[in-house]
PDB file of N, CA and C in Angstrom:
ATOM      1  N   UNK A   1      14.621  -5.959  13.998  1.00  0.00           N
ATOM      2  CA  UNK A   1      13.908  -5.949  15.243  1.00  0.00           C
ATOM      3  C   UNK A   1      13.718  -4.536  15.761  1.00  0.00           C
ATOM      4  N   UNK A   2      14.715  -3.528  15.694  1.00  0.00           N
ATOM      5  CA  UNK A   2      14.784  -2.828  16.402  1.00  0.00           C
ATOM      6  C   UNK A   2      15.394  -1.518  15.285  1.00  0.00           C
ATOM      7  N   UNK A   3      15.478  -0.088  15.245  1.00  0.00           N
ATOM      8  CA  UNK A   3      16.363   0.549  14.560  1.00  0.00           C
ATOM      9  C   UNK A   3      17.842   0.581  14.623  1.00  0.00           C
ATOM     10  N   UNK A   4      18.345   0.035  15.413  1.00  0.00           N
ATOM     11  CA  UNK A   4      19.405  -0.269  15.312  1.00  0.00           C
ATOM     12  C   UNK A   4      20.187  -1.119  14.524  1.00  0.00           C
ATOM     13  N   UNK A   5      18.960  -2.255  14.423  1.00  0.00           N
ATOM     14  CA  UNK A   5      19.378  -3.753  13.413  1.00  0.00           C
ATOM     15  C   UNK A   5      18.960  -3.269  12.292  1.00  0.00           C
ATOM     16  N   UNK A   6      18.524  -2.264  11.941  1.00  0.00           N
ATOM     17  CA  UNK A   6      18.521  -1.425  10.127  1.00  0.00           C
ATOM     18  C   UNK A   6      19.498  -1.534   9.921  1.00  0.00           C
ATOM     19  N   UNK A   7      20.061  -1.893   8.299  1.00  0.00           N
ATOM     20  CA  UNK A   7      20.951  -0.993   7.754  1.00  0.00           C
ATOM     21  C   UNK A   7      20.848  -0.918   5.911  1.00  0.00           C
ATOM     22  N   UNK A   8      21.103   0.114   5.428  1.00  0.00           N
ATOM     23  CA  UNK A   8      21.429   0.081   4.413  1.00  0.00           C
ATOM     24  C   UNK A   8      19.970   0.586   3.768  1.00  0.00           C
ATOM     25  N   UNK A   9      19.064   1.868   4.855  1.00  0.00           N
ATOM     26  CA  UNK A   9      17.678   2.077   4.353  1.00  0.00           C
ATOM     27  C   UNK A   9      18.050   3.239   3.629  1.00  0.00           C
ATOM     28  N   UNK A  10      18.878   4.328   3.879  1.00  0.00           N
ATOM     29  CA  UNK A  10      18.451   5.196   2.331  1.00  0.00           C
ATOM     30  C   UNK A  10      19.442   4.378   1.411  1.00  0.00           C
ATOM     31  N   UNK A  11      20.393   3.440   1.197  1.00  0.00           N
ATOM     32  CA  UNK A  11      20.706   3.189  -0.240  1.00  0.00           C
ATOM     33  C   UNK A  11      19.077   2.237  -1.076  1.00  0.00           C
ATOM     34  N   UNK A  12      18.932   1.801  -0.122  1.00  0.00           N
ATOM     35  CA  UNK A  12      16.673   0.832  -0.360  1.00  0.00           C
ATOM     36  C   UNK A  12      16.439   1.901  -0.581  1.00  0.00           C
ATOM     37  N   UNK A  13      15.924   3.338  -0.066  1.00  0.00           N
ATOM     38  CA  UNK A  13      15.126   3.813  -0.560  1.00  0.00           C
ATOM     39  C   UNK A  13      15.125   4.900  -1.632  1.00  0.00           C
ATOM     40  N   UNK A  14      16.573   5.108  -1.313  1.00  0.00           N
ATOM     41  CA  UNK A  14      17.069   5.384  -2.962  1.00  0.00           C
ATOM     42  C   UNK A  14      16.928   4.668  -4.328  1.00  0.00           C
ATOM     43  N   UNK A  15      17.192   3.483  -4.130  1.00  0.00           N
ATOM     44  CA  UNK A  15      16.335   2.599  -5.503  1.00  0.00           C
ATOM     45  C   UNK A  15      15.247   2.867  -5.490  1.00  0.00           C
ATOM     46  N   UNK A  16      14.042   2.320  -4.245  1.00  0.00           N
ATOM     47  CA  UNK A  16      13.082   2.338  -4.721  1.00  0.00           C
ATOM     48  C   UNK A  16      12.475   4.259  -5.591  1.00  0.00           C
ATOM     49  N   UNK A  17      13.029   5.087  -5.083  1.00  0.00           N
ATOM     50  CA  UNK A  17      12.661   6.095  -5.809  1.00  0.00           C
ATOM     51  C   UNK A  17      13.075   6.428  -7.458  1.00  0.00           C
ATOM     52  N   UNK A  18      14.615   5.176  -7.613  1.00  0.00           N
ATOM     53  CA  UNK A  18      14.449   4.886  -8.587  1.00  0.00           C
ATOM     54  C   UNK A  18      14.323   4.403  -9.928  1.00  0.00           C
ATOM     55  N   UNK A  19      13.451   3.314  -9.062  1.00  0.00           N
ATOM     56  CA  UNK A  19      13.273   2.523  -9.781  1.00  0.00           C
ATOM     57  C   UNK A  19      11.203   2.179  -9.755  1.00  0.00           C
ATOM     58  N   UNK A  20      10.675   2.066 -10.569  1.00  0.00           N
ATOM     59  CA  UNK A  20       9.243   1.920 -10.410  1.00  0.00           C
ATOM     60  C   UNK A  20       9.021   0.624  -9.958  1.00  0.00           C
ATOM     61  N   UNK A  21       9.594  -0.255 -10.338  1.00  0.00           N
ATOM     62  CA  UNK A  21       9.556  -1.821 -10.003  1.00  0.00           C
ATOM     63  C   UNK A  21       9.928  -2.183  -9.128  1.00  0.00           C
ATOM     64  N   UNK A  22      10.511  -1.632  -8.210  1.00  0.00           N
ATOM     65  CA  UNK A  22      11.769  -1.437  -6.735  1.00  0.00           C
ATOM     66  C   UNK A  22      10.431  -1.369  -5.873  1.00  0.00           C
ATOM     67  N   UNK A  23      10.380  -1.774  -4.623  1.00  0.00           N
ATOM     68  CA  UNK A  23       9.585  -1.597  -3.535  1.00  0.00           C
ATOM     69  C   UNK A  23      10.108  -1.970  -2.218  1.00  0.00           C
ATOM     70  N   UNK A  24      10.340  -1.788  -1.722  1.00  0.00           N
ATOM     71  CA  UNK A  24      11.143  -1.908  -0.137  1.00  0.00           C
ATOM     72  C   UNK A  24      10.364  -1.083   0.860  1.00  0.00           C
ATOM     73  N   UNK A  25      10.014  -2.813   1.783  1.00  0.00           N
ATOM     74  CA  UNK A  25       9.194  -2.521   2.897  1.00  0.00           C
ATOM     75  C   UNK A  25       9.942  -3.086   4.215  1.00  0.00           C
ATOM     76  N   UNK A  26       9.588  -2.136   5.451  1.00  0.00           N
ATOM     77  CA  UNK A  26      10.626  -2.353   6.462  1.00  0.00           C
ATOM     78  C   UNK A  26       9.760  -2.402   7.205  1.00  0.00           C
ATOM     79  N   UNK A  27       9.985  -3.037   8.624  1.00  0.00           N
ATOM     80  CA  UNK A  27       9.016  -3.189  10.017  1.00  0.00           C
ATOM     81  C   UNK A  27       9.861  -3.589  10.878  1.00  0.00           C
ATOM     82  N   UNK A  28      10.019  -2.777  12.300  1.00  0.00           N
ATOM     83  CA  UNK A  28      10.485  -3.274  13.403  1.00  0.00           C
ATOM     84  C   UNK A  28       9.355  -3.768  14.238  1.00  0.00           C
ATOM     85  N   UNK A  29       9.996  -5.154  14.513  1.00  0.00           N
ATOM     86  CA  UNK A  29       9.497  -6.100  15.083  1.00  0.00           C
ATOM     87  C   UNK A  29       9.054  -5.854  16.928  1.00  0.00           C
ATOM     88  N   UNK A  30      10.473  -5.505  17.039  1.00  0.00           N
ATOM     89  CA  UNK A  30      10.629  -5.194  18.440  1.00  0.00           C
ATOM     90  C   UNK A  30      11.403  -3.673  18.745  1.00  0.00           C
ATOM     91  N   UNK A  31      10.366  -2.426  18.774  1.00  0.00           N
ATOM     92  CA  UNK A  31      11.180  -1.144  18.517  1.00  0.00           C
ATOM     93  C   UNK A  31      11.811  -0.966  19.856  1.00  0.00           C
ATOM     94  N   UNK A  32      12.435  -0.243  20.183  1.00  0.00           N
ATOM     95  CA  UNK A  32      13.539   0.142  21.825  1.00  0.00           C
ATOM     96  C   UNK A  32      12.317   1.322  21.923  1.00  0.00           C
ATOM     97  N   UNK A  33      12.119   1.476  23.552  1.00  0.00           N
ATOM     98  CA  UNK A  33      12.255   2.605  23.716  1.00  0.00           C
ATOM     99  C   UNK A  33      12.366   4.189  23.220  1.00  0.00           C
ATOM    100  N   UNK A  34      13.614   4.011  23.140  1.00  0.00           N
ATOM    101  CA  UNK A  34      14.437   5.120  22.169  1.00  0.00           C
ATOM    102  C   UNK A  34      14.425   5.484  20.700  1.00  0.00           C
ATOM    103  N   UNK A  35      13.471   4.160  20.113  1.00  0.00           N
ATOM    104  CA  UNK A  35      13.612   4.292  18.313  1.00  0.00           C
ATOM    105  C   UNK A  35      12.567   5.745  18.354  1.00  0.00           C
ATOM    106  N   UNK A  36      12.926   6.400  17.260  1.00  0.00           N
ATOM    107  CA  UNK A  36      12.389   7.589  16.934  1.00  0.00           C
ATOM    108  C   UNK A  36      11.440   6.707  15.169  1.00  0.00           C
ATOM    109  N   UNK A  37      10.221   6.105  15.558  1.00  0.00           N
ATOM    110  CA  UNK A  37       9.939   5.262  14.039  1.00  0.00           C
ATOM    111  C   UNK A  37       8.964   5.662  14.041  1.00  0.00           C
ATOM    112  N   UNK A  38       8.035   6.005  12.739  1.00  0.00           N
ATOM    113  CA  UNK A  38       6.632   6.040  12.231  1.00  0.00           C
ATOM    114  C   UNK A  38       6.402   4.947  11.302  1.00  0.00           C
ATOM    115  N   UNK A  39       7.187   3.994  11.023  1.00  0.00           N
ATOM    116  CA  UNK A  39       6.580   3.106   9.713  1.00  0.00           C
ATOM    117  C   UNK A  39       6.131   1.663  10.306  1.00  0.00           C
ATOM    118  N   UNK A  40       6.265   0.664   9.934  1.00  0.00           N
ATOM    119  CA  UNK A  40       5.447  -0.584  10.077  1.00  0.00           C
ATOM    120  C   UNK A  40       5.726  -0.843  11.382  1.00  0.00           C
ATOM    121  N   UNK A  41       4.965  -1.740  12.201  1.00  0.00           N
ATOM    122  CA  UNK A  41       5.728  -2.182  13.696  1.00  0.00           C
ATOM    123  C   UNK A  41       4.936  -3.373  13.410  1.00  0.00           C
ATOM    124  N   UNK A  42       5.910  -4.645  14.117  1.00  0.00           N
ATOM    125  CA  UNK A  42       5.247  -5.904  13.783  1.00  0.00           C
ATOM    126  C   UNK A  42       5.943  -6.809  13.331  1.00  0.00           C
ATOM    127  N   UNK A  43       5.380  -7.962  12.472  1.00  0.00           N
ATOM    128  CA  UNK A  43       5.741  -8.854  11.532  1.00  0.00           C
ATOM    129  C   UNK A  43       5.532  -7.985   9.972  1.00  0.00           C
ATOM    130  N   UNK A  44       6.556  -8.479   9.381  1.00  0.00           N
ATOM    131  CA  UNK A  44       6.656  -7.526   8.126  1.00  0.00           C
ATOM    132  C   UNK A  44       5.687  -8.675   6.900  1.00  0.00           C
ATOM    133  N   UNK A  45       4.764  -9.408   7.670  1.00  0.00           N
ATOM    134  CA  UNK A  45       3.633 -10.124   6.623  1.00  0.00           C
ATOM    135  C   UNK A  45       2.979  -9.195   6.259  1.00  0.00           C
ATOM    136  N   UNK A  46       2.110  -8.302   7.769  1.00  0.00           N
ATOM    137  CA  UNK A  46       1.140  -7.829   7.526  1.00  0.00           C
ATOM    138  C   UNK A  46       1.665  -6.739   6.416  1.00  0.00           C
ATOM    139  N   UNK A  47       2.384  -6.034   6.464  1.00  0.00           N
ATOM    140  CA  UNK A  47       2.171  -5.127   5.542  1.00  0.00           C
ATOM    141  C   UNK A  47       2.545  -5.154   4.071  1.00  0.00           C
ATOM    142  N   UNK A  48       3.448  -6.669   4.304  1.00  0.00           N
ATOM    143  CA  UNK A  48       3.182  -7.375   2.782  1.00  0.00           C
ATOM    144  C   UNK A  48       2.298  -7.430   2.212  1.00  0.00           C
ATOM    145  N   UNK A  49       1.498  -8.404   2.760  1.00  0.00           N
ATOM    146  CA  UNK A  49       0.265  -8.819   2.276  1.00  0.00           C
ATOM    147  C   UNK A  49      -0.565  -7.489   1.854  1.00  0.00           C
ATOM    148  N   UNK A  50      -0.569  -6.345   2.825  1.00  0.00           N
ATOM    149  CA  UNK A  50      -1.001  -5.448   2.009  1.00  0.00           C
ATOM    150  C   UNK A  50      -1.275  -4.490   0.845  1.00  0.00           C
ATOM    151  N   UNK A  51       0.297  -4.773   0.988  1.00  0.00           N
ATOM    152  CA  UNK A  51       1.080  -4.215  -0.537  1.00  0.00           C
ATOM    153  C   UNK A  51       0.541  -5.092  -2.073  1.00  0.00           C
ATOM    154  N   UNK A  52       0.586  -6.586  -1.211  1.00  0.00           N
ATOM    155  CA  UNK A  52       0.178  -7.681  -1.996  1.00  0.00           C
ATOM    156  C   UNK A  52      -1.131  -7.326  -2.723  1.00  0.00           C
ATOM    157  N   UNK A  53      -2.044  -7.327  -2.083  1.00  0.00           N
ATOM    158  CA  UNK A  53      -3.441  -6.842  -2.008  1.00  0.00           C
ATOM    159  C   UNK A  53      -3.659  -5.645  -3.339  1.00  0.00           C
ATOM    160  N   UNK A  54      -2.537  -4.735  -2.878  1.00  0.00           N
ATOM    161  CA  UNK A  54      -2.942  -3.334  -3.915  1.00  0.00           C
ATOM    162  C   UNK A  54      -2.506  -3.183  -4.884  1.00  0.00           C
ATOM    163  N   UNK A  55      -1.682  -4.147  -5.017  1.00  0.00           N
ATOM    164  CA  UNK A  55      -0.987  -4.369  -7.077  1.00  0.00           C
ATOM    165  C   UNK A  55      -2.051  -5.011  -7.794  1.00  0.00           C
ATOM    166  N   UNK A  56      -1.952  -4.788  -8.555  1.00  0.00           N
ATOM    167  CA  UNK A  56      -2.835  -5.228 -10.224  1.00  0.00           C
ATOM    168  C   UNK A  56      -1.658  -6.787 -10.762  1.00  0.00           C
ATOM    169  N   UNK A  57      -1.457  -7.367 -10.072  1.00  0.00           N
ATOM    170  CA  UNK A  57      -0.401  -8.553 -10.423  1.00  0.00           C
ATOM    171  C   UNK A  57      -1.270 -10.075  -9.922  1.00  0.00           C
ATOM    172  N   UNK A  58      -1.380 -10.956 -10.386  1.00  0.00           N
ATOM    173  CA  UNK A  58      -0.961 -12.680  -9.921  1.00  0.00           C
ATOM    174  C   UNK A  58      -0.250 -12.675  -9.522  1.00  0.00           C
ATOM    175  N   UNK A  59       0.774 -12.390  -8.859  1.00  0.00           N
ATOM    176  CA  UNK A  59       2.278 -12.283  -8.772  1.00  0.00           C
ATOM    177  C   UNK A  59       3.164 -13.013  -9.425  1.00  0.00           C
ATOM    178  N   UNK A  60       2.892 -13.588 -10.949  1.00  0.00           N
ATOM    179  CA  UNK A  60       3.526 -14.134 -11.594  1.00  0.00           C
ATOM    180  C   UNK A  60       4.703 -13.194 -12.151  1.00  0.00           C
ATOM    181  N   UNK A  61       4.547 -12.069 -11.819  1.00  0.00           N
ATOM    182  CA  UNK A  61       5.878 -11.108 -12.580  1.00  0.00           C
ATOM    183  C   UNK A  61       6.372 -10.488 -11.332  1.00  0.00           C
ATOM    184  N   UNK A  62       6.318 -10.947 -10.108  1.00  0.00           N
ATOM    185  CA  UNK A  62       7.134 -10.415  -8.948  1.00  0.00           C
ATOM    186  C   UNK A  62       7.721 -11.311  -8.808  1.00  0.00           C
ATOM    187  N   UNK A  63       9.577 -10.473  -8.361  1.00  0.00           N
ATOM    188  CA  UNK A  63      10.420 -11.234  -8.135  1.00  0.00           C
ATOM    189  C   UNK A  63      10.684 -10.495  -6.393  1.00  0.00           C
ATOM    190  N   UNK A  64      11.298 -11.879  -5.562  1.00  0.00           N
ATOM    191  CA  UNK A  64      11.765 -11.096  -3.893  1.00  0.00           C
ATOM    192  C   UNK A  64      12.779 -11.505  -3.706  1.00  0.00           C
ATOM    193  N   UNK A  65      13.344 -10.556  -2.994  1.00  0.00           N
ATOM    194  CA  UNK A  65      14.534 -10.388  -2.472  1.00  0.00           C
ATOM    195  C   UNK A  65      14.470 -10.438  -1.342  1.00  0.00           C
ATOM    196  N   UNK A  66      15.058 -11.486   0.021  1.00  0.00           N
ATOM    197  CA  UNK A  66      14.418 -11.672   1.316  1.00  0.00           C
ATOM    198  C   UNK A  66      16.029 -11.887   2.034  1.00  0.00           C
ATOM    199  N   UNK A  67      15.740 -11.140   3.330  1.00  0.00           N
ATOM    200  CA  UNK A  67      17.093 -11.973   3.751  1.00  0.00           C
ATOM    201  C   UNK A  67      16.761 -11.890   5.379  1.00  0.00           C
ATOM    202  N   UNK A  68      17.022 -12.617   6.542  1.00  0.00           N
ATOM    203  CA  UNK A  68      16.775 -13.032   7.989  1.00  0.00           C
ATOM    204  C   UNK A  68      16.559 -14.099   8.265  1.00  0.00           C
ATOM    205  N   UNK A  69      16.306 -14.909   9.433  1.00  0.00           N
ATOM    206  CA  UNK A  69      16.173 -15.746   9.966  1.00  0.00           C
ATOM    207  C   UNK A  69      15.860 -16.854   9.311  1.00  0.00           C
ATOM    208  N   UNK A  70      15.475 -18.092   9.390  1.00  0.00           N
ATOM    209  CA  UNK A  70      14.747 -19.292   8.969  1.00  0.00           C
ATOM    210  C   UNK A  70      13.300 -18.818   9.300  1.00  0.00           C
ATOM    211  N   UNK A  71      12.881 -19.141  10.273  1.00  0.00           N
ATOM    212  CA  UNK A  71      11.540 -18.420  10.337  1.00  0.00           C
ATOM    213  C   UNK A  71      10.840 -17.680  10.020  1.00  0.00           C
ATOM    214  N   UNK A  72      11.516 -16.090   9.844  1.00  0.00           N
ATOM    215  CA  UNK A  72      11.047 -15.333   8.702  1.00  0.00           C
ATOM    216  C   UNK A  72      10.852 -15.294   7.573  1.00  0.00           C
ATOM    217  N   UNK A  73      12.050 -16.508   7.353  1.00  0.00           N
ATOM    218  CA  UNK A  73      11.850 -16.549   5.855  1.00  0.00           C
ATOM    219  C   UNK A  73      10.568 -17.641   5.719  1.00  0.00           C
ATOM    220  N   UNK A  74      10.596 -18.676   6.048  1.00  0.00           N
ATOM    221  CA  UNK A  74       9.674 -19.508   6.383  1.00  0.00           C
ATOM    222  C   UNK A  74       8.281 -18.613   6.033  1.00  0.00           C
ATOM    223  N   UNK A  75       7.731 -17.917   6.780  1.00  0.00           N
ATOM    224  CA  UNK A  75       6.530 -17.060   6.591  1.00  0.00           C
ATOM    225  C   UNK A  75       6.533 -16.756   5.553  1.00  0.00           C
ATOM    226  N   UNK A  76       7.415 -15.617   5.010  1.00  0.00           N
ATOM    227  CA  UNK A  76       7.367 -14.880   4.257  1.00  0.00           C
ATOM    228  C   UNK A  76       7.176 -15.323   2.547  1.00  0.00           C
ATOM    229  N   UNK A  77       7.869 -16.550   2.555  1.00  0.00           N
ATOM    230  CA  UNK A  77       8.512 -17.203   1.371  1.00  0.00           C
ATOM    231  C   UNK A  77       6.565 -17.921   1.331  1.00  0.00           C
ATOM    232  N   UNK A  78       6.088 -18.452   2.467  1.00  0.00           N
ATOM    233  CA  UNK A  78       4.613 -19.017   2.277  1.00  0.00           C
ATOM    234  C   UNK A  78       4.037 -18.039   1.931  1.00  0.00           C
ATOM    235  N   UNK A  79       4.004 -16.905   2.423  1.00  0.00           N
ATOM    236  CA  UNK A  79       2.876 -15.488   1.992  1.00  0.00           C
ATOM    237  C   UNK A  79       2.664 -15.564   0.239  1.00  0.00           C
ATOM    238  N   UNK A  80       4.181 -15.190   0.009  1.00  0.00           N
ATOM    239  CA  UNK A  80       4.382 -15.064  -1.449  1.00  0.00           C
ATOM    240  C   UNK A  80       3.804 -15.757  -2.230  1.00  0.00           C
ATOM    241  N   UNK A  81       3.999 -17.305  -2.233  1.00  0.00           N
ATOM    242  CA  UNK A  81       3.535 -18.413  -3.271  1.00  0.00           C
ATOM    243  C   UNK A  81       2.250 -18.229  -2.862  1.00  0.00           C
ATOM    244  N   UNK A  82       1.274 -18.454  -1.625  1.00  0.00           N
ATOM    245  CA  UNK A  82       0.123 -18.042  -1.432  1.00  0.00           C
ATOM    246  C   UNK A  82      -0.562 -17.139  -2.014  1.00  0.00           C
ATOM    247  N   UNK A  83       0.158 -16.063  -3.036  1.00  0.00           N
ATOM    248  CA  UNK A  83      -0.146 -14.941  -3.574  1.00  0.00           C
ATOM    249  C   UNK A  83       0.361 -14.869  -5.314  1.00  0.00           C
ATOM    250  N   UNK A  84       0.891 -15.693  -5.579  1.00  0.00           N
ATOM    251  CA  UNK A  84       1.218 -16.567  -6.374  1.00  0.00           C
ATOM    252  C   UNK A  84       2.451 -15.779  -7.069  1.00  0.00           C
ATOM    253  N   UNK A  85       3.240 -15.920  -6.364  1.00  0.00           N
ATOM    254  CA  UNK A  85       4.651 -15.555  -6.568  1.00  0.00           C
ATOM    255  C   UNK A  85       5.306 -17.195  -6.820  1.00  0.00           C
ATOM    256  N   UNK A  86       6.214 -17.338  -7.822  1.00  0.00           N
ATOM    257  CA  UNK A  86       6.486 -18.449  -8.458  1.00  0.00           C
ATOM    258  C   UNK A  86       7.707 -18.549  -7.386  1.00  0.00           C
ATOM    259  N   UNK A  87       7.858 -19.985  -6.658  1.00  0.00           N
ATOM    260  CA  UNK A  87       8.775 -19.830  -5.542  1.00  0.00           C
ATOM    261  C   UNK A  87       9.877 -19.904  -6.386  1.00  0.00           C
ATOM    262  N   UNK A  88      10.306 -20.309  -7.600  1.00  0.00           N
ATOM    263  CA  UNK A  88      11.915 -20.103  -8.722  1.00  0.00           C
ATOM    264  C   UNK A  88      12.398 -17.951  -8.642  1.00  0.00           C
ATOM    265  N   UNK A  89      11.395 -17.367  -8.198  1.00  0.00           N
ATOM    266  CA  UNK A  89      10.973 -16.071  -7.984  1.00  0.00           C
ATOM    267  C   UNK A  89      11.552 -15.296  -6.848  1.00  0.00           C
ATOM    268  N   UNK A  90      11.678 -16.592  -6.187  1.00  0.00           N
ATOM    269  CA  UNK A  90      11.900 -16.077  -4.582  1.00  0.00           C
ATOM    270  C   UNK A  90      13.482 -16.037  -4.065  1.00  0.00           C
ATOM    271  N   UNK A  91      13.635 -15.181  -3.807  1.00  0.00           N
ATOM    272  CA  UNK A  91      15.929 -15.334  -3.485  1.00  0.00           C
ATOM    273  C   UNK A  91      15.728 -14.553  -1.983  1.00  0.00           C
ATOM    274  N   UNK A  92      16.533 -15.966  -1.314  1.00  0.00           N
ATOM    275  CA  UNK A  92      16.880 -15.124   0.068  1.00  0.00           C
ATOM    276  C   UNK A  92      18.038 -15.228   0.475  1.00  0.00           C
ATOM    277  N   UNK A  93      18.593 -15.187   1.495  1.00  0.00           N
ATOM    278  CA  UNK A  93      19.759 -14.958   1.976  1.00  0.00           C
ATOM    279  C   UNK A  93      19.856 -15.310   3.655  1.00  0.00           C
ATOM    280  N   UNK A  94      19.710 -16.463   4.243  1.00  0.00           N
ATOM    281  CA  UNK A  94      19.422 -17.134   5.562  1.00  0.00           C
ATOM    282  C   UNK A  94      20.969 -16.717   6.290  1.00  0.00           C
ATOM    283  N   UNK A  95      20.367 -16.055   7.607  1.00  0.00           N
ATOM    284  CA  UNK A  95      21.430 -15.852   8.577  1.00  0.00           C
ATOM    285  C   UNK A  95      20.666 -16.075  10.334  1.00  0.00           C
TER     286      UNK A  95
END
């Protein structure tokens, strides 16, 4: 929601640098005041879907790694198969 409810973004963005197949996308939902942020603000669909958009994939060879709410996941988990991510593909982690 907020930068505070981050955690664990440079060990993410340390993979993703290296790893080519690694991609980790973040969005505060609801930033404070006080967050010092330049990256996504929002629902973290939209900039899925974007990402979605600019691969050369069916998404038959993407695998996700998801973890928040029921609801979020809810969305998110529809985006995917909508994009044809095989939901056996999909691993989350509901809290």
């Amino acid at each position: 929601q907020s930068l505070r409810d981050l955690y664990y973004t440079e060990e993410f963005k340390a993979l993703e640098e290296k790893h080519d197949n690694f991609h980790f996308i973040q969005a505060l939902s609801r930033p404070q005041d006080d967050d010092v942020w330049d990256g996504n603000v929002g629902r973290i669909t939209v900039p899925l879907e974007d990402d979605l958009k600019k691969m050369e994939s069916d998404g038959s060879d993407i695998e996700a790694y998801l973890c928040g709410s029921p609801g979020f996941l809810a969305s998110v988990r529809k985006l995917l198969a909508e994009n044809g991510v095989p939901t056996s593909q999909i691993f989350f982690d509901e809290f």
